[in-house]
N, C-alpha and C. Protein backbone atom coordinates (compact mmCIF):
# COMPACT_ATOMS: atom_id res chain seq x y z
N UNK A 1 -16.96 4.27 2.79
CA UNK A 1 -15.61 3.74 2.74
C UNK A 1 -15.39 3.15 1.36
N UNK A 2 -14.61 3.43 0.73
CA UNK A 2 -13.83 2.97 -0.50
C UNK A 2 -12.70 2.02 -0.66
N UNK A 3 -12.69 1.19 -1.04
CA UNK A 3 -11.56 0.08 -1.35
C UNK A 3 -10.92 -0.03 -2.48
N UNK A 4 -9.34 0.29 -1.84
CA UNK A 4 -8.84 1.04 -3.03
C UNK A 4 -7.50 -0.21 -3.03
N UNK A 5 -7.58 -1.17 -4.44
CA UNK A 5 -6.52 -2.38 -4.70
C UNK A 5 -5.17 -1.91 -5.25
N UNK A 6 -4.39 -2.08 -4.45
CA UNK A 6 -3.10 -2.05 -5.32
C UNK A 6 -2.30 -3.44 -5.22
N UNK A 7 -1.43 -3.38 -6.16
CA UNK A 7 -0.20 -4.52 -6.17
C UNK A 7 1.00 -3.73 -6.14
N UNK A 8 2.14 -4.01 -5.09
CA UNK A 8 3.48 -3.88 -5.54
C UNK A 8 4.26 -5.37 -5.40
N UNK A 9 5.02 -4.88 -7.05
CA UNK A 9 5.96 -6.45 -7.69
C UNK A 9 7.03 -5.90 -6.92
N UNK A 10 7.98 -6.40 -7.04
CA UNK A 10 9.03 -7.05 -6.23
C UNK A 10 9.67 -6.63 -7.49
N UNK A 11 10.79 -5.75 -7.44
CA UNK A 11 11.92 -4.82 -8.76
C UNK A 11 12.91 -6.04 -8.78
N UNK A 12 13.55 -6.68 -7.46
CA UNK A 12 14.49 -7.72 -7.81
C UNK A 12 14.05 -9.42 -8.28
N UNK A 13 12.95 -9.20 -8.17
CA UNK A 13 12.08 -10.87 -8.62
C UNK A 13 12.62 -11.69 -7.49
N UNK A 14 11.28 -12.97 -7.31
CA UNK A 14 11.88 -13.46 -6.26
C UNK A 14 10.20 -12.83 -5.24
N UNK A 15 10.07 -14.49 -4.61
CA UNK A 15 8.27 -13.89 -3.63
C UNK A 15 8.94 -13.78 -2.01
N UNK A 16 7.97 -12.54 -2.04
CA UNK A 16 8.39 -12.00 -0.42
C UNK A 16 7.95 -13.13 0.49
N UNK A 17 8.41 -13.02 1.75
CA UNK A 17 7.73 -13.92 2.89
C UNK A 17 6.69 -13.17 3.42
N UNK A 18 5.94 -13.86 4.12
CA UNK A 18 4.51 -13.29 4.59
C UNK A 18 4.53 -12.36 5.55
N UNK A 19 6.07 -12.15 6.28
CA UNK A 19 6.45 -11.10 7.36
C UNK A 19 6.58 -9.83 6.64
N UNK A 20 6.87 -9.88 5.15
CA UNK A 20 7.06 -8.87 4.34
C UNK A 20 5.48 -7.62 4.30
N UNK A 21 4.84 -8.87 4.52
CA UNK A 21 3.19 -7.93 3.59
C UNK A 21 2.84 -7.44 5.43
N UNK A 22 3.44 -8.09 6.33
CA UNK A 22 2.97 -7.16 7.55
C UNK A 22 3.58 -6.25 7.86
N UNK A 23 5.33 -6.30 7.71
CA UNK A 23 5.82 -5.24 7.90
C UNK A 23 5.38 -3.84 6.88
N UNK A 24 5.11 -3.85 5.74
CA UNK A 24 4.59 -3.12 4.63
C UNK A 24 3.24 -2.37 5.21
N UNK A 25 2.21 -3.26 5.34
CA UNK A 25 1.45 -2.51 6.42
C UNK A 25 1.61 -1.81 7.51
N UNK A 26 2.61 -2.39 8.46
CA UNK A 26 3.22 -1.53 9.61
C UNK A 26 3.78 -0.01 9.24
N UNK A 27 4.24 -0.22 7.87
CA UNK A 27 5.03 1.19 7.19
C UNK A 27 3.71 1.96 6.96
N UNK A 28 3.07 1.05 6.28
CA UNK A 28 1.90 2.63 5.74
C UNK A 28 0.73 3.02 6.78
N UNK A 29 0.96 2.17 8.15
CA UNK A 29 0.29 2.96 8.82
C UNK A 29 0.85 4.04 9.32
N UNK A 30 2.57 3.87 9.70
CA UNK A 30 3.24 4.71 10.26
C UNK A 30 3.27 5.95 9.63
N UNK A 31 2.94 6.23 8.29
CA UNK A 31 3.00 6.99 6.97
C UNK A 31 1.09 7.54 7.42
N UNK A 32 0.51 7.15 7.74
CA UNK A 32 -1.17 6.77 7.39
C UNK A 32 -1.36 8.21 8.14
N UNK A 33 -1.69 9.80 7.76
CA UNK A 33 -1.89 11.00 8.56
C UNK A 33 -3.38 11.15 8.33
N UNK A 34 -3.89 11.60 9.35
CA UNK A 34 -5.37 11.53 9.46
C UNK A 34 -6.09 12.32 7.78
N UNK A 35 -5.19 13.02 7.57
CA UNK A 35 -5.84 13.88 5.75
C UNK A 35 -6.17 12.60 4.76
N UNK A 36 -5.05 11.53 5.19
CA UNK A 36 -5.70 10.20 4.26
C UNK A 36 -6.75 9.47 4.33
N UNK A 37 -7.37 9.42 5.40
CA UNK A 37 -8.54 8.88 5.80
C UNK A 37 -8.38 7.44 5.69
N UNK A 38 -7.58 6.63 6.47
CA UNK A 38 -7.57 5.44 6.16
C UNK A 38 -7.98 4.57 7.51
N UNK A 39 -8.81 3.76 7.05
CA UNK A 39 -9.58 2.78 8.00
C UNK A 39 -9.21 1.63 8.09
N UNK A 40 -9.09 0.74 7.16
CA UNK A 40 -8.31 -0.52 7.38
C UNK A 40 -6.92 -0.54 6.42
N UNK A 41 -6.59 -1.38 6.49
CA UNK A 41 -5.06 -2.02 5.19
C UNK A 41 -5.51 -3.57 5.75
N UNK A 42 -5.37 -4.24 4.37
CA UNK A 42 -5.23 -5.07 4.28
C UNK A 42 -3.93 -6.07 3.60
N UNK A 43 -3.14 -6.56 3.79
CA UNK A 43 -1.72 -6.68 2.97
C UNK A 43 -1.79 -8.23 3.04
N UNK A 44 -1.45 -8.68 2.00
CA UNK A 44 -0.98 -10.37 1.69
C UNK A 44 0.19 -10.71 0.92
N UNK A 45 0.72 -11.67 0.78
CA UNK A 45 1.80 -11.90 -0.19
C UNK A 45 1.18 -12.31 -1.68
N UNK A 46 2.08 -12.50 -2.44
CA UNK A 46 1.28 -13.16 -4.31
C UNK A 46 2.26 -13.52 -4.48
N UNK A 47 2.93 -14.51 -5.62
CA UNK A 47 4.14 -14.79 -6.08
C UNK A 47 5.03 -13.65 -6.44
N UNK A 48 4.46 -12.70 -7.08
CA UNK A 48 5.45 -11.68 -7.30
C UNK A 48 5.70 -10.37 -6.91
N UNK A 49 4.89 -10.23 -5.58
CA UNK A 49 5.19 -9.30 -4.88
C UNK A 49 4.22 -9.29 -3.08
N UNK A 50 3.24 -8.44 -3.40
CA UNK A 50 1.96 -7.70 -2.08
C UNK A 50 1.27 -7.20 -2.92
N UNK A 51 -0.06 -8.01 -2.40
CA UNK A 51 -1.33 -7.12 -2.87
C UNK A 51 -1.71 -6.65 -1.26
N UNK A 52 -2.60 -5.27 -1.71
CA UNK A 52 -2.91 -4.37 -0.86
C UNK A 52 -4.18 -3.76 -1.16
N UNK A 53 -4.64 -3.92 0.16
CA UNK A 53 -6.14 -3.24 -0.33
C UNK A 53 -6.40 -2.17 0.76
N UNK A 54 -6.52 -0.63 0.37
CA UNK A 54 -6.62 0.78 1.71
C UNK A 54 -7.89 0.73 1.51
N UNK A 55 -8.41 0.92 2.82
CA UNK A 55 -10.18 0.96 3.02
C UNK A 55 -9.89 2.68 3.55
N UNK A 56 -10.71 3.50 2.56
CA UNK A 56 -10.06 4.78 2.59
C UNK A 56 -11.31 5.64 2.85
N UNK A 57 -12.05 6.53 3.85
CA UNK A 57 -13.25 7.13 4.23
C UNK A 57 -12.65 8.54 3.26
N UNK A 58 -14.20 7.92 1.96
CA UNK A 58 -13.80 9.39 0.62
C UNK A 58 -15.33 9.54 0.27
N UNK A 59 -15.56 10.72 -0.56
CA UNK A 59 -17.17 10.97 -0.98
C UNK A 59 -16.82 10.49 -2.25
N UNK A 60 -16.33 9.64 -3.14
CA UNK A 60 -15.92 9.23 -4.57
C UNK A 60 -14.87 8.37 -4.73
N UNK A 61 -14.43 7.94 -5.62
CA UNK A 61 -13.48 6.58 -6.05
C UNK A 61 -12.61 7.49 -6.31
N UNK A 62 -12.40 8.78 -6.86
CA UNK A 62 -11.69 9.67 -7.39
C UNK A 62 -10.45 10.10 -6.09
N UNK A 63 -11.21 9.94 -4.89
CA UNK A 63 -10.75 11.25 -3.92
C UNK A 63 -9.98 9.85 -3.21
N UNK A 64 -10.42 8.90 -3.12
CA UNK A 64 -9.87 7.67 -2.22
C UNK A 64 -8.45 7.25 -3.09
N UNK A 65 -8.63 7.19 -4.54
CA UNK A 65 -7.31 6.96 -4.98
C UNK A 65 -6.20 8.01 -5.10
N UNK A 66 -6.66 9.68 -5.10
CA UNK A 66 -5.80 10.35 -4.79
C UNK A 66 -5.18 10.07 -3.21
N UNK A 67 -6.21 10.12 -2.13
CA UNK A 67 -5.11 9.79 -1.17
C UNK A 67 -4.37 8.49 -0.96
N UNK A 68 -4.62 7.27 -1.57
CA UNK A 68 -3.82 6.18 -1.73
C UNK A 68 -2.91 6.93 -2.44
N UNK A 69 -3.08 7.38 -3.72
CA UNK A 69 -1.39 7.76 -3.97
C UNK A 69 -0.63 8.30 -3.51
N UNK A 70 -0.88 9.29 -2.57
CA UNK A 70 -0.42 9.77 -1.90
C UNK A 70 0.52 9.23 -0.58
N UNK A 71 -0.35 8.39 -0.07
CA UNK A 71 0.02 7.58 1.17
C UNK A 71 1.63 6.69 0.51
N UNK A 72 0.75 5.74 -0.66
CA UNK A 72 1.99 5.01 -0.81
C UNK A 72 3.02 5.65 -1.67
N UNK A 73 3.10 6.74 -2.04
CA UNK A 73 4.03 7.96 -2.50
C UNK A 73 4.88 7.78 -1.13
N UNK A 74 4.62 8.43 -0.15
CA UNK A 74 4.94 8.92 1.20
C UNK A 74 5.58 7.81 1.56
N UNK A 75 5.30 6.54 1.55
CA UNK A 75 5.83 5.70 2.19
C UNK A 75 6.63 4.24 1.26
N UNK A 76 6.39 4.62 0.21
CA UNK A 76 7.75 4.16 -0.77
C UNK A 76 8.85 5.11 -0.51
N UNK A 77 8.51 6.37 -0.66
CA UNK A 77 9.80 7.43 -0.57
C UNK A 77 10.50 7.55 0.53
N UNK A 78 9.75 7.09 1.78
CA UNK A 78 10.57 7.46 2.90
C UNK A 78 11.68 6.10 2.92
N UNK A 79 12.02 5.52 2.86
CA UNK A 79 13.20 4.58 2.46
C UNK A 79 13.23 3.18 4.00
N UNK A 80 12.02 3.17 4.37
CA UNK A 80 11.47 1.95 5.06
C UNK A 80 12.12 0.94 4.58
N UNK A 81 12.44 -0.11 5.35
CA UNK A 81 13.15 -1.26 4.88
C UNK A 81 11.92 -2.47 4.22
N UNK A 82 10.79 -2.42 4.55
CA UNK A 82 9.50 -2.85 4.04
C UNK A 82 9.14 -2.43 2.67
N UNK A 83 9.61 -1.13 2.52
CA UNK A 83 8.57 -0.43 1.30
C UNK A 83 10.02 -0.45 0.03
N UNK A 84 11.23 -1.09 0.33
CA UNK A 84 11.96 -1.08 -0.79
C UNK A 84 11.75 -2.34 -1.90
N UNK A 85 12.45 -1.66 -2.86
CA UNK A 85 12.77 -3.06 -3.62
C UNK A 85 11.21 -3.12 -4.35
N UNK A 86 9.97 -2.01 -4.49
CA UNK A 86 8.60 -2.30 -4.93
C UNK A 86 8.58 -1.42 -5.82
N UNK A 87 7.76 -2.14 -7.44
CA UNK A 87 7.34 -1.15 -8.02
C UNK A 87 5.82 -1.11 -7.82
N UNK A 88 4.50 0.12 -8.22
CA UNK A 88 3.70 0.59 -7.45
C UNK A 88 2.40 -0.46 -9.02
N UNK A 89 1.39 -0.92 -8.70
CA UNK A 89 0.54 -1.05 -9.41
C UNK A 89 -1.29 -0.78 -8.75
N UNK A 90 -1.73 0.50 -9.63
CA UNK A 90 -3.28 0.44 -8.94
C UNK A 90 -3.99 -0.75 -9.54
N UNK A 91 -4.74 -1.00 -8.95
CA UNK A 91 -5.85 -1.98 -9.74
C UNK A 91 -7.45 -1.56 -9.24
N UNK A 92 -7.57 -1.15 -8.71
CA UNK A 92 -8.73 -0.95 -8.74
C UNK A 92 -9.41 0.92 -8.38
């Protein structure tokens, strides 16, 4: 299992409430198709947005962050009321 960190900031500035980083999770599981291999999410608030951490079952760091991008591709785009208003940052 691979742990794969992202941050999304907040495009209008201004810190989400803590219902924000669960509903966000609720989205990317709903988004989460078994090809992603995802095992946990972890979601919190930060001052300027959600940090996020996908616990992603990959043979490499390579293959776990392609399907994170993927996932949160999929589920920024689908126009979720959770996943708006974010721009995307990997970190780890």
């Amino acid at each position: 299992m691979v742990p794969v960190g992202l941050s999304l900031t907040r495009t209008g500035g201004g810190a989400p409430e803590e219902s924000h980083a669960h509903a966000l999770a609720d989205t990317l599981w709903a988004h989460a198709a078994p090809e992603y291999a995802i095992e946990h999410i972890r979601a919190w608030t930060q001052p300027d947005g959600i940090g996020i951490t996908l616990f992603i079952r990959a043979a490499s760091v390579g293959i776990a962050h392609a399907r994170a991008e993927r996932l949160m591709a999929a589920a920024l785009a689908s126009g979720a009321a959770a996943a708006r208003g974010y721009s995307l940052t990997f970190l780890s």
